[in-house]
C-alpha atoms as a PDB file:
ATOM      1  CA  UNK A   1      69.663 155.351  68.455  1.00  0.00           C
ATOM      2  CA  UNK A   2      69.918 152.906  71.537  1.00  0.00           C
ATOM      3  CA  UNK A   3      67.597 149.746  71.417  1.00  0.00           C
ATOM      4  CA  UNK A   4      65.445 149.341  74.496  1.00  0.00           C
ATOM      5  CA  UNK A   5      66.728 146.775  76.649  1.00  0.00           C
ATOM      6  CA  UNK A   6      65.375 143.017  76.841  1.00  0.00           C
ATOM      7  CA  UNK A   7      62.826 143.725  79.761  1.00  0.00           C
ATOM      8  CA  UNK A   8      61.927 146.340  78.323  1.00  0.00           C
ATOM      9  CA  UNK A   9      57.985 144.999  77.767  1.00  0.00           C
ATOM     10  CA  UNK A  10      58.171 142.990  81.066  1.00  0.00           C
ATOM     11  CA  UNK A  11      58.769 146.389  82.892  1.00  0.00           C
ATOM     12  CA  UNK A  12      55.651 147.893  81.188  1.00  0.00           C
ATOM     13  CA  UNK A  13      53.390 145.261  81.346  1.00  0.00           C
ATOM     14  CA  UNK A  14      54.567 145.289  85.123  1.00  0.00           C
ATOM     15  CA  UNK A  15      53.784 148.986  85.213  1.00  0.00           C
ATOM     16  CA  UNK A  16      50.067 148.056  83.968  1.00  0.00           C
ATOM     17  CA  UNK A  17      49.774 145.315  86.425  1.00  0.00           C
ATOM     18  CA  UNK A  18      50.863 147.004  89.195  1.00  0.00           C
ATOM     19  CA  UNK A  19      49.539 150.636  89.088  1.00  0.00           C
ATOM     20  CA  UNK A  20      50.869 153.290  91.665  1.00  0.00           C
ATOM     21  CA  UNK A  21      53.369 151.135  92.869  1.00  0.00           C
ATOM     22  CA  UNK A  22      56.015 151.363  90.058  1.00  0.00           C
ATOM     23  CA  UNK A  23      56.257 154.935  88.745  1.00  0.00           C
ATOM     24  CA  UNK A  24      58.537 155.008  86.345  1.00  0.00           C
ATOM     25  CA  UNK A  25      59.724 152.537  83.735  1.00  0.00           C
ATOM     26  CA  UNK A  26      63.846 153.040  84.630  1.00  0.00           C
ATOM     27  CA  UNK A  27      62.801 152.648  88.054  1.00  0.00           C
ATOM     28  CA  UNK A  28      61.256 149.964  87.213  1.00  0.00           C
ATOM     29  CA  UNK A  29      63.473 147.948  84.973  1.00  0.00           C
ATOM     30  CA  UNK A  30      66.388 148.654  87.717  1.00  0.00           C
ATOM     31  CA  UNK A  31      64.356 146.935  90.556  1.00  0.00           C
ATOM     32  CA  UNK A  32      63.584 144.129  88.128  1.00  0.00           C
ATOM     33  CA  UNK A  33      67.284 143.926  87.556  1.00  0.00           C
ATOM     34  CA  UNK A  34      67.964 143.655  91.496  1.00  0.00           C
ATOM     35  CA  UNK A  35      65.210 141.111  91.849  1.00  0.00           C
ATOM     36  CA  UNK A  36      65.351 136.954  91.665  1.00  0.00           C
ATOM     37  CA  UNK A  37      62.833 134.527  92.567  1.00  0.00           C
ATOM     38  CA  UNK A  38      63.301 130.456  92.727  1.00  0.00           C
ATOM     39  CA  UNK A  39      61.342 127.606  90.698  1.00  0.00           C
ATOM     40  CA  UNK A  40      58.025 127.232  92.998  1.00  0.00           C
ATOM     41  CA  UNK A  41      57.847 131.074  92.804  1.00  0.00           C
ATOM     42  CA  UNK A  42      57.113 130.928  96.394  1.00  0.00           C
ATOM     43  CA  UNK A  43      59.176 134.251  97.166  1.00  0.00           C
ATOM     44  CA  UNK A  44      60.878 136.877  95.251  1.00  0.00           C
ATOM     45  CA  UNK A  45      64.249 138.277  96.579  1.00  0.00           C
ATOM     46  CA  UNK A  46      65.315 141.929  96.300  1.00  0.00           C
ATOM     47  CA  UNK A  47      68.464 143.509  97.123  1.00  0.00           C
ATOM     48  CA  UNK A  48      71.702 145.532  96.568  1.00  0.00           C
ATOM     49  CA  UNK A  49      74.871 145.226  96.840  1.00  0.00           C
ATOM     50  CA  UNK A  50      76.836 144.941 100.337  1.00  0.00           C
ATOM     51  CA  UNK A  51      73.220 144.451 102.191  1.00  0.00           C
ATOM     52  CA  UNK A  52      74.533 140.580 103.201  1.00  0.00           C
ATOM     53  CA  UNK A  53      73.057 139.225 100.275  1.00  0.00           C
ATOM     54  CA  UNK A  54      75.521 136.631  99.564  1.00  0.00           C
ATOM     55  CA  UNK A  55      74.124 135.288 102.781  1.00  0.00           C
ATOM     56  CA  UNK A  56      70.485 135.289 102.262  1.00  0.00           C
ATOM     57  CA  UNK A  57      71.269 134.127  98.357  1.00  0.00           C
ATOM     58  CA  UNK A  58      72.608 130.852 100.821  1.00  0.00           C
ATOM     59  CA  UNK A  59      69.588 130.794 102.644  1.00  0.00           C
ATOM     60  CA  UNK A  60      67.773 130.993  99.899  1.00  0.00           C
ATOM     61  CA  UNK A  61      68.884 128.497  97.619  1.00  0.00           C
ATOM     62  CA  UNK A  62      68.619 125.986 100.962  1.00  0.00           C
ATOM     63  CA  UNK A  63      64.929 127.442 101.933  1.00  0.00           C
ATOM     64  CA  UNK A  64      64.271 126.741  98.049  1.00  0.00           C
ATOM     65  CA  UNK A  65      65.742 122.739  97.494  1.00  0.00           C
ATOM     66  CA  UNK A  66      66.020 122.008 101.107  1.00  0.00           C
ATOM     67  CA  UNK A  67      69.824 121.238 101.137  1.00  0.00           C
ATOM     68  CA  UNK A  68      72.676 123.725 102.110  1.00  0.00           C
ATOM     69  CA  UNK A  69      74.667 124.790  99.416  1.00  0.00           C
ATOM     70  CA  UNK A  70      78.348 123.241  99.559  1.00  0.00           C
ATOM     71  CA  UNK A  71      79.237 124.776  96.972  1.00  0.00           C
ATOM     72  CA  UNK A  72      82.909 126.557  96.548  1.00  0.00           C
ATOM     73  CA  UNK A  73      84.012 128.289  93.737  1.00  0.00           C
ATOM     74  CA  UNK A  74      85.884 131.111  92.843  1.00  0.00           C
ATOM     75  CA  UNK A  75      86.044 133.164  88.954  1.00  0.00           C
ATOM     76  CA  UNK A  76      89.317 134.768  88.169  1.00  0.00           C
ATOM     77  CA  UNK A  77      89.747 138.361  88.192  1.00  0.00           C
ATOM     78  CA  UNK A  78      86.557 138.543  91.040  1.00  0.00           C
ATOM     79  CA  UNK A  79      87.247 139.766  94.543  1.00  0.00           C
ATOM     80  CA  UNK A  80      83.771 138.414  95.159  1.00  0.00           C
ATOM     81  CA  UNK A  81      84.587 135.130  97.457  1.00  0.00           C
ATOM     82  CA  UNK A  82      81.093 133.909  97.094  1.00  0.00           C
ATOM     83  CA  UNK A  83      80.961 133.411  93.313  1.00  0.00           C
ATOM     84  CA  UNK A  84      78.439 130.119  93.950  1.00  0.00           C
ATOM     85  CA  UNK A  85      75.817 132.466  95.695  1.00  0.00           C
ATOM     86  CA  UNK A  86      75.848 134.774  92.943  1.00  0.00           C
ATOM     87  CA  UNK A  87      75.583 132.415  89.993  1.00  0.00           C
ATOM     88  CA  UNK A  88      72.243 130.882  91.223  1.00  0.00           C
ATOM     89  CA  UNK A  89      70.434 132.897  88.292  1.00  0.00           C
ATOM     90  CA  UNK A  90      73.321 133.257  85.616  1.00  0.00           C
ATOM     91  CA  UNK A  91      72.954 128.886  85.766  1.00  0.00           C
ATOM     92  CA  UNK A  92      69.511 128.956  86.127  1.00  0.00           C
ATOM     93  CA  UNK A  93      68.715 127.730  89.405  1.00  0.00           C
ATOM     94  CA  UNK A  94      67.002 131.069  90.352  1.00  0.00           C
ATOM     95  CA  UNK A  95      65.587 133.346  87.521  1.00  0.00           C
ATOM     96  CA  UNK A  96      66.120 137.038  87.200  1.00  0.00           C
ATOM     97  CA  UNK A  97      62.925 139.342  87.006  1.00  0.00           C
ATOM     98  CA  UNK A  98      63.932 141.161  84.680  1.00  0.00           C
ATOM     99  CA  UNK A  99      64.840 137.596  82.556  1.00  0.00           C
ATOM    100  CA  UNK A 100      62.698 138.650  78.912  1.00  0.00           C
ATOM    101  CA  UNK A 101      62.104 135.368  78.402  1.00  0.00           C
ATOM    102  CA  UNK A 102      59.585 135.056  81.041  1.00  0.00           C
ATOM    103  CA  UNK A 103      56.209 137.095  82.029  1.00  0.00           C
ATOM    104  CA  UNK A 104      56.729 138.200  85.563  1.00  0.00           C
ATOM    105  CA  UNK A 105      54.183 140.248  85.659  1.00  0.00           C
ATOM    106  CA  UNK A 106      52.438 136.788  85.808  1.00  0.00           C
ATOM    107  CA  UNK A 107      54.687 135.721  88.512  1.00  0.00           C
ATOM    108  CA  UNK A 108      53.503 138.899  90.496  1.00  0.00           C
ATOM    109  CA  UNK A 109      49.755 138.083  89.879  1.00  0.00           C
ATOM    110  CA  UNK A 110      50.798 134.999  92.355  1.00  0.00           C
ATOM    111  CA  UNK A 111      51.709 136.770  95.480  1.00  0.00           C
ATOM    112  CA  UNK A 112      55.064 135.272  96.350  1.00  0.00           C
ATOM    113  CA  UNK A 113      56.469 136.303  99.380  1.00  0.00           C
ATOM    114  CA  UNK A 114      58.863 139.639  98.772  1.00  0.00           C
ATOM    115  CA  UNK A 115      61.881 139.854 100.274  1.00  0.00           C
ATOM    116  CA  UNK A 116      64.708 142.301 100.327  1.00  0.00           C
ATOM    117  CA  UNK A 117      68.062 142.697 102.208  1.00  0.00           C
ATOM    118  CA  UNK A 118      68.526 146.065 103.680  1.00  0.00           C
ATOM    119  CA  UNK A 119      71.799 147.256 105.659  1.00  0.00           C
ATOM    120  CA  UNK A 120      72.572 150.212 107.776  1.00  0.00           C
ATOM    121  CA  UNK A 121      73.318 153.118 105.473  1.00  0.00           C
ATOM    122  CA  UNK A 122      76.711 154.063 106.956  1.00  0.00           C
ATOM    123  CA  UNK A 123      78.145 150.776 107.622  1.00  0.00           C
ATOM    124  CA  UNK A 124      76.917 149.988 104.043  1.00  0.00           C
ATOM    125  CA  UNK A 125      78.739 152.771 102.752  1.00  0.00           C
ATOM    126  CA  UNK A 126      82.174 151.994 104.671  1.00  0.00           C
ATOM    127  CA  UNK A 127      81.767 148.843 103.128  1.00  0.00           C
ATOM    128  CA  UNK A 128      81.160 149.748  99.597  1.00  0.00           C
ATOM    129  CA  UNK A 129      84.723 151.872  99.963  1.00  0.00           C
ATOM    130  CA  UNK A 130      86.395 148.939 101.474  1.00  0.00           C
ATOM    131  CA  UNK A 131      85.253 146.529  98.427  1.00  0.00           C
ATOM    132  CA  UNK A 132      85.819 149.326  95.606  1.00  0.00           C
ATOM    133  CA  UNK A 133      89.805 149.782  97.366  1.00  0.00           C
ATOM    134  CA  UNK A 134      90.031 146.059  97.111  1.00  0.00           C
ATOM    135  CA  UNK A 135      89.513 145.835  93.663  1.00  0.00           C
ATOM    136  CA  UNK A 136      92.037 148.394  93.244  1.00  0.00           C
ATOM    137  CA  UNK A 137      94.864 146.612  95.893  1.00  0.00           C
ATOM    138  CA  UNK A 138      94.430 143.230  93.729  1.00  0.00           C
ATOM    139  CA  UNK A 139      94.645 145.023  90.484  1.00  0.00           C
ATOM    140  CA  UNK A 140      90.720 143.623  89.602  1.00  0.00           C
ATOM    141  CA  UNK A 141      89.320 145.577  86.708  1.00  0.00           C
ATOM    142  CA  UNK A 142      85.859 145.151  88.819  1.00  0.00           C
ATOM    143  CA  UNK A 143      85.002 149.339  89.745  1.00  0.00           C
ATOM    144  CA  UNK A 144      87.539 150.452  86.819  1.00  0.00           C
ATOM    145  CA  UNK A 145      85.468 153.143  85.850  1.00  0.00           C
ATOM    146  CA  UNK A 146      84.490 154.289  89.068  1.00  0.00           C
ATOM    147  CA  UNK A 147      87.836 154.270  90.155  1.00  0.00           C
ATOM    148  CA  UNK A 148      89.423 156.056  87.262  1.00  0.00           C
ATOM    149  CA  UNK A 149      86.211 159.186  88.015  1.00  0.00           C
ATOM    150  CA  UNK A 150      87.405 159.023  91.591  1.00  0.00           C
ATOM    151  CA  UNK A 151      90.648 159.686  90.556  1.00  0.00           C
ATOM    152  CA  UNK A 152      89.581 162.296  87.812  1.00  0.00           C
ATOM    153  CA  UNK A 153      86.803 164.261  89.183  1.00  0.00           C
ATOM    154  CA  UNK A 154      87.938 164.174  93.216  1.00  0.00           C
ATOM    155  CA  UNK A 155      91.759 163.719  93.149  1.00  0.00           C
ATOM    156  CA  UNK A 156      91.469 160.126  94.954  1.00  0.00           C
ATOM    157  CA  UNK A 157      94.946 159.229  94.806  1.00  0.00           C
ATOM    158  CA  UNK A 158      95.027 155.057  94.917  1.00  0.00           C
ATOM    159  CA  UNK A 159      98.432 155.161  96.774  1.00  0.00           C
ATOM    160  CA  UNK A 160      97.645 157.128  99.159  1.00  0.00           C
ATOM    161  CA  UNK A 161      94.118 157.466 100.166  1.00  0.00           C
ATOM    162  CA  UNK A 162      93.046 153.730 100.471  1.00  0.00           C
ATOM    163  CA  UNK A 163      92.347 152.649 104.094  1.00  0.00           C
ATOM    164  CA  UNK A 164      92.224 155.972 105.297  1.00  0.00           C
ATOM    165  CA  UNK A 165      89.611 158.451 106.810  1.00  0.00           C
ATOM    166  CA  UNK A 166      90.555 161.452 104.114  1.00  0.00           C
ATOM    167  CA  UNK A 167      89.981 158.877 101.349  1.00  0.00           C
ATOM    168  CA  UNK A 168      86.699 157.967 102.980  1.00  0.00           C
ATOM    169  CA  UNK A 169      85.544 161.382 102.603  1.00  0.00           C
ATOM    170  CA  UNK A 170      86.716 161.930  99.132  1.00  0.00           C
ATOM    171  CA  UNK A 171      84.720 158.418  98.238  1.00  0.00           C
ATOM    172  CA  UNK A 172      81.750 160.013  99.788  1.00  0.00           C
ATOM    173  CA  UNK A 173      82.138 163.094  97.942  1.00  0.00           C
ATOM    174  CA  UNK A 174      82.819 161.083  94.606  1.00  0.00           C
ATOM    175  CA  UNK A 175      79.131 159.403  95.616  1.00  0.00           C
ATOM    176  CA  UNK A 176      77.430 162.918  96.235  1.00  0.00           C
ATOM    177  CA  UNK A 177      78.506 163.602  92.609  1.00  0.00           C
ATOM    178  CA  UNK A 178      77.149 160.398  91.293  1.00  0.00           C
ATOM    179  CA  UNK A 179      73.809 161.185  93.309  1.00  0.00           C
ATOM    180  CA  UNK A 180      73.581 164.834  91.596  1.00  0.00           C
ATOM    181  CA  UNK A 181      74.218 164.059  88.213  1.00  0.00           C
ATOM    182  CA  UNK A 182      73.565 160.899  87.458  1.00  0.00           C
ATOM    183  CA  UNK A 183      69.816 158.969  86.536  1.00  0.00           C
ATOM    184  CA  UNK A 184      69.833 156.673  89.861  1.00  0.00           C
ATOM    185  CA  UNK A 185      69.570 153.272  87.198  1.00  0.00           C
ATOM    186  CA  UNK A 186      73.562 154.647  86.606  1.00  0.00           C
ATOM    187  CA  UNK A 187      74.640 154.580  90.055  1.00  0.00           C
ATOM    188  CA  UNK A 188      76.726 151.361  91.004  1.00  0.00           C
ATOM    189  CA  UNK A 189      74.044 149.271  93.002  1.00  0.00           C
ATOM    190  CA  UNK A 190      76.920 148.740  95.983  1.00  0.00           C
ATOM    191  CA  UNK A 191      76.565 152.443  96.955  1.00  0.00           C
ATOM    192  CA  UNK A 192      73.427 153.881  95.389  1.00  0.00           C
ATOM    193  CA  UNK A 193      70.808 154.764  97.812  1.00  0.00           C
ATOM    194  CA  UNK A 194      68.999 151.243  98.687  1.00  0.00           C
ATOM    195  CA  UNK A 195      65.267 153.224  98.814  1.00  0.00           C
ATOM    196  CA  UNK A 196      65.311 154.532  95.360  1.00  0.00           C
ATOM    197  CA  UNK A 197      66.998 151.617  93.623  1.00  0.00           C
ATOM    198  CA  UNK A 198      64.077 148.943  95.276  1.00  0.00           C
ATOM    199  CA  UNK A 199      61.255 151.400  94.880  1.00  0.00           C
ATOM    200  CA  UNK A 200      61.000 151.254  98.921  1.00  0.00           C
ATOM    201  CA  UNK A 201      58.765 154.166  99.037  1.00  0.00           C
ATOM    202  CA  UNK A 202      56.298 152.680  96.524  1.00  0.00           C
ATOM    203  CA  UNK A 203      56.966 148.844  97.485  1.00  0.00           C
ATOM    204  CA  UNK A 204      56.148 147.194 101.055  1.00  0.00           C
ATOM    205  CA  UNK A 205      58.119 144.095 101.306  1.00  0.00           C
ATOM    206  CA  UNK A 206      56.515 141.067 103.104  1.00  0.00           C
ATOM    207  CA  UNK A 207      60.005 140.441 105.028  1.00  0.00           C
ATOM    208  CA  UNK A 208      62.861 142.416 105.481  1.00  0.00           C
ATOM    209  CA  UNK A 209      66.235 141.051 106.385  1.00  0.00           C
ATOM    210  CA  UNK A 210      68.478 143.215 107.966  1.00  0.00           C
ATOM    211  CA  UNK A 211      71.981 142.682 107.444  1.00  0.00           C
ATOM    212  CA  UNK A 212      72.601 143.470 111.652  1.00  0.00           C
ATOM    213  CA  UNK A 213      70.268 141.030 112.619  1.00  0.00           C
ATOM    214  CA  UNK A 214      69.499 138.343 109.806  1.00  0.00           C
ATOM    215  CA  UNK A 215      68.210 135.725 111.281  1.00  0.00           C
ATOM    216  CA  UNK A 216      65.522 137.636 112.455  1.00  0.00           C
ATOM    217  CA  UNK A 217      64.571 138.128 109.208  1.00  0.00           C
ATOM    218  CA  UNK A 218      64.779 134.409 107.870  1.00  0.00           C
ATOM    219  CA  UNK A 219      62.556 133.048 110.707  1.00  0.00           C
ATOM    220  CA  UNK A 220      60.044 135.159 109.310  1.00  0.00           C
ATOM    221  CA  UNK A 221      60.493 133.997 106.168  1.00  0.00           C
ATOM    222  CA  UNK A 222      60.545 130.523 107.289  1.00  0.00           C
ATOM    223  CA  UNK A 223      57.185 130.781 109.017  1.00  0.00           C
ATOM    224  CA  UNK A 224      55.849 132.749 106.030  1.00  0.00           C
ATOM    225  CA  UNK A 225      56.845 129.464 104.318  1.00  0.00           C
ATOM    226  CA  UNK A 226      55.750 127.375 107.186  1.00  0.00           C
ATOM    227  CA  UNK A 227      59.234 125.912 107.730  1.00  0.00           C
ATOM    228  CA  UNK A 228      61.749 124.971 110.173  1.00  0.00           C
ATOM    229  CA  UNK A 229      64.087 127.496 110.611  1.00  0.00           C
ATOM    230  CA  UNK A 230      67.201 125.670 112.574  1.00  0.00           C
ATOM    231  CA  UNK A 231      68.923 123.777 109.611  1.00  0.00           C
ATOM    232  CA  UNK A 232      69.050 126.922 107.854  1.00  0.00           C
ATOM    233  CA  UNK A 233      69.857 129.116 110.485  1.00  0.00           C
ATOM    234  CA  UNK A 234      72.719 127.017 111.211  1.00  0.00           C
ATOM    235  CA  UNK A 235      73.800 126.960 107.703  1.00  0.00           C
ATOM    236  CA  UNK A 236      73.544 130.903 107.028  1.00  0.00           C
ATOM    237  CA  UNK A 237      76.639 131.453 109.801  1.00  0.00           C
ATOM    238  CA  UNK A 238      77.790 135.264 109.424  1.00  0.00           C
ATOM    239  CA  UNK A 239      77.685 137.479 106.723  1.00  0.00           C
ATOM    240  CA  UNK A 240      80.913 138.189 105.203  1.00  0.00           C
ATOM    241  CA  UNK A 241      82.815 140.589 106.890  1.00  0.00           C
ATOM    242  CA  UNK A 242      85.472 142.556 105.762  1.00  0.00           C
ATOM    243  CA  UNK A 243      86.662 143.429 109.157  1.00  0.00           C
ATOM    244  CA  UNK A 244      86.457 147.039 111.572  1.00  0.00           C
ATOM    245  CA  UNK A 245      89.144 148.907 109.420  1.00  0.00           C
ATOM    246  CA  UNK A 246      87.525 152.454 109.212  1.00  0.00           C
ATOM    247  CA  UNK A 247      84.512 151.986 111.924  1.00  0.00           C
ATOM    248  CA  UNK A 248      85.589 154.686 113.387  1.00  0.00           C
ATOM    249  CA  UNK A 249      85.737 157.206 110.544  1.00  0.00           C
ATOM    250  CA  UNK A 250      81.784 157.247 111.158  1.00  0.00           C
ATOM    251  CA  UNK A 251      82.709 159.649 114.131  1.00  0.00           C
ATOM    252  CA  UNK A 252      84.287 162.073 112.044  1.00  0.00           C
ATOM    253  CA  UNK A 253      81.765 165.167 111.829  1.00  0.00           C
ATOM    254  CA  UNK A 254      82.555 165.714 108.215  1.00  0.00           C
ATOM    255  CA  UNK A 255      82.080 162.200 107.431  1.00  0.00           C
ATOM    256  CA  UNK A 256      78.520 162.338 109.376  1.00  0.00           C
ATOM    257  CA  UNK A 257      77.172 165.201 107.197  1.00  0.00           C
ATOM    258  CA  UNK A 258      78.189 163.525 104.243  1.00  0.00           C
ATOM    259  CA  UNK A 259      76.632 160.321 105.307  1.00  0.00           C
ATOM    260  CA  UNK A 260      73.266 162.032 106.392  1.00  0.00           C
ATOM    261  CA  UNK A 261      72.859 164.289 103.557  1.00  0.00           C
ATOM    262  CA  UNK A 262      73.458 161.332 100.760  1.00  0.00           C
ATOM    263  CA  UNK A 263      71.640 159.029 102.295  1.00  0.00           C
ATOM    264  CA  UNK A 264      69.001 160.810 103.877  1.00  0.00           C
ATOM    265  CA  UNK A 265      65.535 158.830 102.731  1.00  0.00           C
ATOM    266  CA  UNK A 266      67.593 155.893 103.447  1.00  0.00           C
ATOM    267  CA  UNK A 267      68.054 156.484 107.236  1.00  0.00           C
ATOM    268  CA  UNK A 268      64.605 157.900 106.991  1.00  0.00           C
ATOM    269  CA  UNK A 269      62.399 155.455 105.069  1.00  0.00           C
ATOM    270  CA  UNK A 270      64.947 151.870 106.395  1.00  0.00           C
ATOM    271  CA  UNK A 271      64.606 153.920 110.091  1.00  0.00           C
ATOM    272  CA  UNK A 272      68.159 154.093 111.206  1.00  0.00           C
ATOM    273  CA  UNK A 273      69.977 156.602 113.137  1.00  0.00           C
ATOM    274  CA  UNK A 274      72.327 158.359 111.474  1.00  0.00           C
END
């Protein structure tokens, strides 16, 4: 018999606090696992993976203590480049939502500003293939057990089909699969559909940064927070790109039907063209 997990209660109480708006309690737990805040508990950050949030996490932390973070670091074994970004909450500086030590549903009751990172579905997915075939190229065990279902259940054959438009298609099938038979808590957050995993139909978000356009997105946030948005804006720079390799797979027919039938209440709900 499995034990619940940690956040169990802070997901229910949650639930209670916030009725309508979180329906069920995986659903809920998952966005509470995608979900930070900083110290003043002035704003709460949601997002998924390749949305640009190692970008906004910089924004963040420099919105939150008013210096840029200079921080370089890097963990081996992680094909991640912004390890600093992403350890704000393991070290404490920011604190998870779904941290059991703390009652967020308290945290809620204050109205911080939400936040969340959203990203075009397709170029999101392109770049959740390019990330998962790095891991693979620099022998990372990060996306070993996707990698070895790829392989298993779709034939993806890692010395061939990396860096290619066929592959791309078999990675999109591999994600259709994921999508039909697995609870959407299971998916890997880097291709799962961004809508369900942030309860976007049930949630409206004070401020949404779009990974095509981010600093859009911050100066709202700044004036939500009624500050200047310059230093910061000239500290975020560009999101991490991992370059045009595969931009134009998105023409491929096939690959547009995949793309528009997995991701359909993305495009829908985020509204972006397919």
């Amino acid at each position: 018999m499995h034990s619940a997990p940690p956040h169990a209660q802070g997901a229910i109480a949650l639930m209670k606090a916030m009725p309508g708006q979180m329906s069920t309690l995986a659903g809920t737990m998952r966005w509470m696992e995608c979900t930070c805040y900083g110290p003043a508990q002035r704003w709460l950050y949601s997002h998924v993976g390749k949305t640009a949030s190692s970008a906004m996490l910089r924004a963040l932390f420099h919105i939150e203590f008013g210096y840029p973070l200079s921080v370089t670091a890097r963990r081996k074994g992680d094909i991640n480049p912004n390890v600093a970004m992403h350890a704000l909450v393991t070290t404490g500086l920011f604190r998870a939502a779904s941290d059991p030590r703390v009652n967020f549903a308290a945290v809620m009751e204050k109205r911080p500003i939400s936040v969340v990172s959203l990203r075009h579905p397709s170029q999101r997915a392109l770049s959740a293939f390019r990330y998962i075939c790095r891991a693979d190229a620099e022998g990372a065990d990060q996306f070993l057990a996707e990698r070895l279902r790829m392989t298993a259940l779709h034939g993806f054959d890692w010395t061939r089909d990396p860096g290619t438009a066929d592959g791309f298609a078999r990675f999109l099938d591999f994600v259709g699969a994921e999508i039909a038979h697995r609870p959407n808590e299971q998916i890997n957050p880097h291709y799962a559909p961004q809508v369900q995993t942030l309860i976007l139909d049930k949630l409206a978000f004070d401020v949404q940064v779009r990974a095509e356009d981010m600093g859009q997105g911050v100066m709202a946030l700044c004036d939500r927070l009624d500050l200047h948005p310059q230093p910061i804006l000239d500290d975020l720079g560009q999101p991490n790109q991992t370059g045009a390799e595969g931009a134009d797979w998105l023409a491929r027919p096939d690959i547009r039907q995949r793309l528009a039938t997995l991701y359909a209440t993305d495009y829908e709900v985020l509204n972006y063209d397919p």
